[in-house]
Protein backbone atom coordinates (compact mmCIF):
# COMPACT_ATOMS: atom_id res chain seq x y z
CA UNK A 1 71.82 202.34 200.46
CA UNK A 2 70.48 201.42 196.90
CA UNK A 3 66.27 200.57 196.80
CA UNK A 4 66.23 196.74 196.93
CA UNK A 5 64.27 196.74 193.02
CA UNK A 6 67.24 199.39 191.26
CA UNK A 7 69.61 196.98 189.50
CA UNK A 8 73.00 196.79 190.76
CA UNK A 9 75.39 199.50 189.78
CA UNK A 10 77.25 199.03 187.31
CA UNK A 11 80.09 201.78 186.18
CA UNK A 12 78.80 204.00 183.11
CA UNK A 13 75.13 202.10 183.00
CA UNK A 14 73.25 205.48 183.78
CA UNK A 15 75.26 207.70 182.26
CA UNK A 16 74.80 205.93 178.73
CA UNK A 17 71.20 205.54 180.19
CA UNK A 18 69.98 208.96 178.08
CA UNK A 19 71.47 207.87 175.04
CA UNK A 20 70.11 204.50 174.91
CA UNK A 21 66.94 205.79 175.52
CA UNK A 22 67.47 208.29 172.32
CA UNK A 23 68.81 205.52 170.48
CA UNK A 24 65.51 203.61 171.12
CA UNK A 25 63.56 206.55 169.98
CA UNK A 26 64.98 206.89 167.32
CA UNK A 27 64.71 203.59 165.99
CA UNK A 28 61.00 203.26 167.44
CA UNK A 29 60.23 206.23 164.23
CA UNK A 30 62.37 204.89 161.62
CA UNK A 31 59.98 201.43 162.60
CA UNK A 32 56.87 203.95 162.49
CA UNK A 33 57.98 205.56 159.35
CA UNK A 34 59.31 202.49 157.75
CA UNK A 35 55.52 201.01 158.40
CA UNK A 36 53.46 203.71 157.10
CA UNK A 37 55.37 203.21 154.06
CA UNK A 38 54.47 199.36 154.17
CA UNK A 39 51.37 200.41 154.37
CA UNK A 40 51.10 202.60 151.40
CA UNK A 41 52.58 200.52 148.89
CA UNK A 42 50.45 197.54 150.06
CA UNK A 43 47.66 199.31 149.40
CA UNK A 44 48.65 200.31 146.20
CA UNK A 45 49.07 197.21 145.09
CA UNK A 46 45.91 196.35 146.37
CA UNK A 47 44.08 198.83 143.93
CA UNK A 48 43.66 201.47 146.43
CA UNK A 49 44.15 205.11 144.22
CA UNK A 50 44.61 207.55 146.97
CA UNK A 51 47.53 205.31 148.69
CA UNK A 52 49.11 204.97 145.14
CA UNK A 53 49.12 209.36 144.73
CA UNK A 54 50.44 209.35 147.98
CA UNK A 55 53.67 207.64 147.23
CA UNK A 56 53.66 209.59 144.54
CA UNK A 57 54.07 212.67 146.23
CA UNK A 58 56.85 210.77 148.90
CA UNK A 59 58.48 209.98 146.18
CA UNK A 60 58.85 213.50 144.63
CA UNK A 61 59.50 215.28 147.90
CA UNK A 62 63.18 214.84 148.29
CA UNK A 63 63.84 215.42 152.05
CA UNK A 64 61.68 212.35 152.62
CA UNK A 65 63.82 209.29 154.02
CA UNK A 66 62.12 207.19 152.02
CA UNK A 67 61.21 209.08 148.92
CA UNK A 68 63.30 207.02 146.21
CA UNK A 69 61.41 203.42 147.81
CA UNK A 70 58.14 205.28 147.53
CA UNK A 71 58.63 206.44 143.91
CA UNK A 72 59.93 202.79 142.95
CA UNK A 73 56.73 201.36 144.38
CA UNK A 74 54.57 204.18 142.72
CA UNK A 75 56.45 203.38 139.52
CA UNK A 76 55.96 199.73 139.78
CA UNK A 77 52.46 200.39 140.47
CA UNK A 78 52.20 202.17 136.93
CA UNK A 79 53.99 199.22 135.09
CA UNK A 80 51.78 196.41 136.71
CA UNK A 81 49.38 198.54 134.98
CA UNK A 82 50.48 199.21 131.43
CA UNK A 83 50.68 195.73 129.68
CA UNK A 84 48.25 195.36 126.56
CA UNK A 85 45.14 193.54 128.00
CA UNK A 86 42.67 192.88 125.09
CA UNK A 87 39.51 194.98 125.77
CA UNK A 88 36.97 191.69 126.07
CA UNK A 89 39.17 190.09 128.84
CA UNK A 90 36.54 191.18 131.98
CA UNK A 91 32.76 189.64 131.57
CA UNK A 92 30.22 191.83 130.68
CA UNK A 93 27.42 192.90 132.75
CA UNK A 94 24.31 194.42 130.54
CA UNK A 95 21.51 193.59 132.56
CA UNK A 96 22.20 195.63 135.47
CA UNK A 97 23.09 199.09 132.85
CA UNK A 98 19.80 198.02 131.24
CA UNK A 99 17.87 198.63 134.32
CA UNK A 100 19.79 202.08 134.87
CA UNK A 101 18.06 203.46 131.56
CA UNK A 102 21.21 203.04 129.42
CA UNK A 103 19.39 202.63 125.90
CA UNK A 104 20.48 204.64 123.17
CA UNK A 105 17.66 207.25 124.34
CA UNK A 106 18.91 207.38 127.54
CA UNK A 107 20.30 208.90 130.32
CA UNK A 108 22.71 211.99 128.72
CA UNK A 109 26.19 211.75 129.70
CA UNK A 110 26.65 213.94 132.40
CA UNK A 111 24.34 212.11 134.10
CA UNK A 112 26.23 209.27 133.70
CA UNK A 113 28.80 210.40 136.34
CA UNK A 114 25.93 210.00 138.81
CA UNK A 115 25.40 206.07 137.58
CA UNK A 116 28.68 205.47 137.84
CA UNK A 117 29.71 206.17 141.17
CA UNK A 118 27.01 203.92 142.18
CA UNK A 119 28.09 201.13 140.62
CA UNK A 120 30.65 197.92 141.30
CA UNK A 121 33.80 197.43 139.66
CA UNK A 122 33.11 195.31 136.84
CA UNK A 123 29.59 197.20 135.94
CA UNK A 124 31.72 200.44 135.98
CA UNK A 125 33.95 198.87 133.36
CA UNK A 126 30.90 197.44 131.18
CA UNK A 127 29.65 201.60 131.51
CA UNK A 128 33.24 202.76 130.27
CA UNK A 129 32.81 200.51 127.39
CA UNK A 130 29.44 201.43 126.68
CA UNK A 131 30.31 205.46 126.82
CA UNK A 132 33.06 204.19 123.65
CA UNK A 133 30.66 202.61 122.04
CA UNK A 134 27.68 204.79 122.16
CA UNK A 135 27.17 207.10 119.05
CA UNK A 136 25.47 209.81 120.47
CA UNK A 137 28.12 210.97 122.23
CA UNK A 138 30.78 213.17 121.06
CA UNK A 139 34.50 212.66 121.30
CA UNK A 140 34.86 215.57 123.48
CA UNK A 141 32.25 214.47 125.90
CA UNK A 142 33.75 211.04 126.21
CA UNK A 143 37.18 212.52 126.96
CA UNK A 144 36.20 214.52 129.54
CA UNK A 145 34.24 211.71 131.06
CA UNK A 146 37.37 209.91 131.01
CA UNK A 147 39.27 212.72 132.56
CA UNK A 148 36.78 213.07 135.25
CA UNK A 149 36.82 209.33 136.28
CA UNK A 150 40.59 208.68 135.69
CA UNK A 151 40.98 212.23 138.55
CA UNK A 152 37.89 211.03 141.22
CA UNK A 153 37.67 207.36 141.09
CA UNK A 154 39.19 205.34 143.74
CA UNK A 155 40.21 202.41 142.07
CA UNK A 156 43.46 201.97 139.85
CA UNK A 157 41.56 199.19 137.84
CA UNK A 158 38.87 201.78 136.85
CA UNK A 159 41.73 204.72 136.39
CA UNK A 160 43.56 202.53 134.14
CA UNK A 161 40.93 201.63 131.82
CA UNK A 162 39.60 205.21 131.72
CA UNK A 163 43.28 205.95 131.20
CA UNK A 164 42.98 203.79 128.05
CA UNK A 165 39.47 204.59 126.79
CA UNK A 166 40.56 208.12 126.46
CA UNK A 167 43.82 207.49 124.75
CA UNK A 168 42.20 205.29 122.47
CA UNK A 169 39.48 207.65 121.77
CA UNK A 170 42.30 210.42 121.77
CA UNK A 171 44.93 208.14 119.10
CA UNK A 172 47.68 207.97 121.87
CA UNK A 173 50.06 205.33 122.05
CA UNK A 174 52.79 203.74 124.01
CA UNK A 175 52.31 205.48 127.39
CA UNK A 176 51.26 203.51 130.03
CA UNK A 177 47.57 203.89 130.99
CA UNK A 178 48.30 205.70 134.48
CA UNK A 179 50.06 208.09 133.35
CA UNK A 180 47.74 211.02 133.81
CA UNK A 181 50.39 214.02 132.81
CA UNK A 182 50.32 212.55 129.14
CA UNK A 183 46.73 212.50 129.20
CA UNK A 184 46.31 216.30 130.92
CA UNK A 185 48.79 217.92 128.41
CA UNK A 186 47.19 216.35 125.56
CA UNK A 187 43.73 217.65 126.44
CA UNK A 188 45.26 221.53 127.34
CA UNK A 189 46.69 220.54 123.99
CA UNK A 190 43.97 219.96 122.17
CA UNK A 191 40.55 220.19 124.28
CA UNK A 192 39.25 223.23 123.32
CA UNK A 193 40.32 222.36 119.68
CA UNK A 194 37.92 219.04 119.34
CA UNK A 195 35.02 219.50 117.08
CA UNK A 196 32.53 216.43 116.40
């Protein structure tokens, strides 16, 4: 006699039993894979750097499901990023950089990198402006201050302008501004070949 709480039998329901439960599983990761992705390229979108060189590297590892959606999104990422946005188009903030000791006898610029990790969004784009503008420093000193923020910072707002500071300062054109390979072979290029 069958336990009161089984269901009735029914002919074939447990023997397809294991393969609807495989079935399930199977689906339950595509749903867990399918959201981590979600994830990713909402925060990408969202300005979040880390989740945007993660696609990147879904989307260039080919036995990943997903890794043609995940370079789309990484590459849509990039050309959200890349139209001409005139340079004044963010307010600027000099009172807080004052305080900091950012006079033209001030802090060198290696200890800039110090500042600027401290600081908010649009204060770290009044101190990228203010590294272009200042003359005492060289080229080569702003350029790899631009390097070193467009590679650490965790912000794609802050990557792209560095990423545009430093091809300004460098006289490249028409690549989009997150496109850090252009920028890297330019400066193996022609780093160690800068004299100011």
């Amino acid at each position: 006699m069958r336990h009161p709480l089984l269901p009735p039998k029914r002919d074939g329901f447990l023997d397809c039993y294991p393969t609807m439960l495989m079935e399930a599983e199977t689906a339950l990761k595509r749903f867990e894979t399918n959201s981590s992705l979600l994830e990713l390229v909402i925060a990408a979108f969202a300005d979040d750097r880390w989740a945007w060189d993660k696609l990147a590297i879904i989307g260039s590892d080919t036995n990943h499901s997903f890794h043609v959606r995940a370079m789309e999104a990484w590459t849509a990422v990039i050309e959200l990023h890349n139209p001409a946005i005139p340079n004044d188009v963010y307010p600027r903030y000099p009172g807080r950089l004052n305080q900091a000791g950012l006079s033209s006898n001030g802090v060198p610029l290696e200890g800039l990198q110090v500042i600027f990790s401290k600081l908010n969004w649009a204060e770290k784009r009044e101190l990228m402006k203010f590294v272009v503008e200042e003359s005492r420093f060289k080229r080569k000193e702003k350029l790899e201050f631009y390097l070193r923020v467009r590679e650490t910072d965790g912000s794609l707002h802050i990557c792209e302008w560095a990423g545009r500071h430093f091809m300004a300062i460098a006289g490249i054109s028409g690549v989009p501004p997150l496109r850090s390979g252009t920028m890297n072979d330019w400066w193996i290029e022609n780093g160690k070949n800068i004299k100011d």
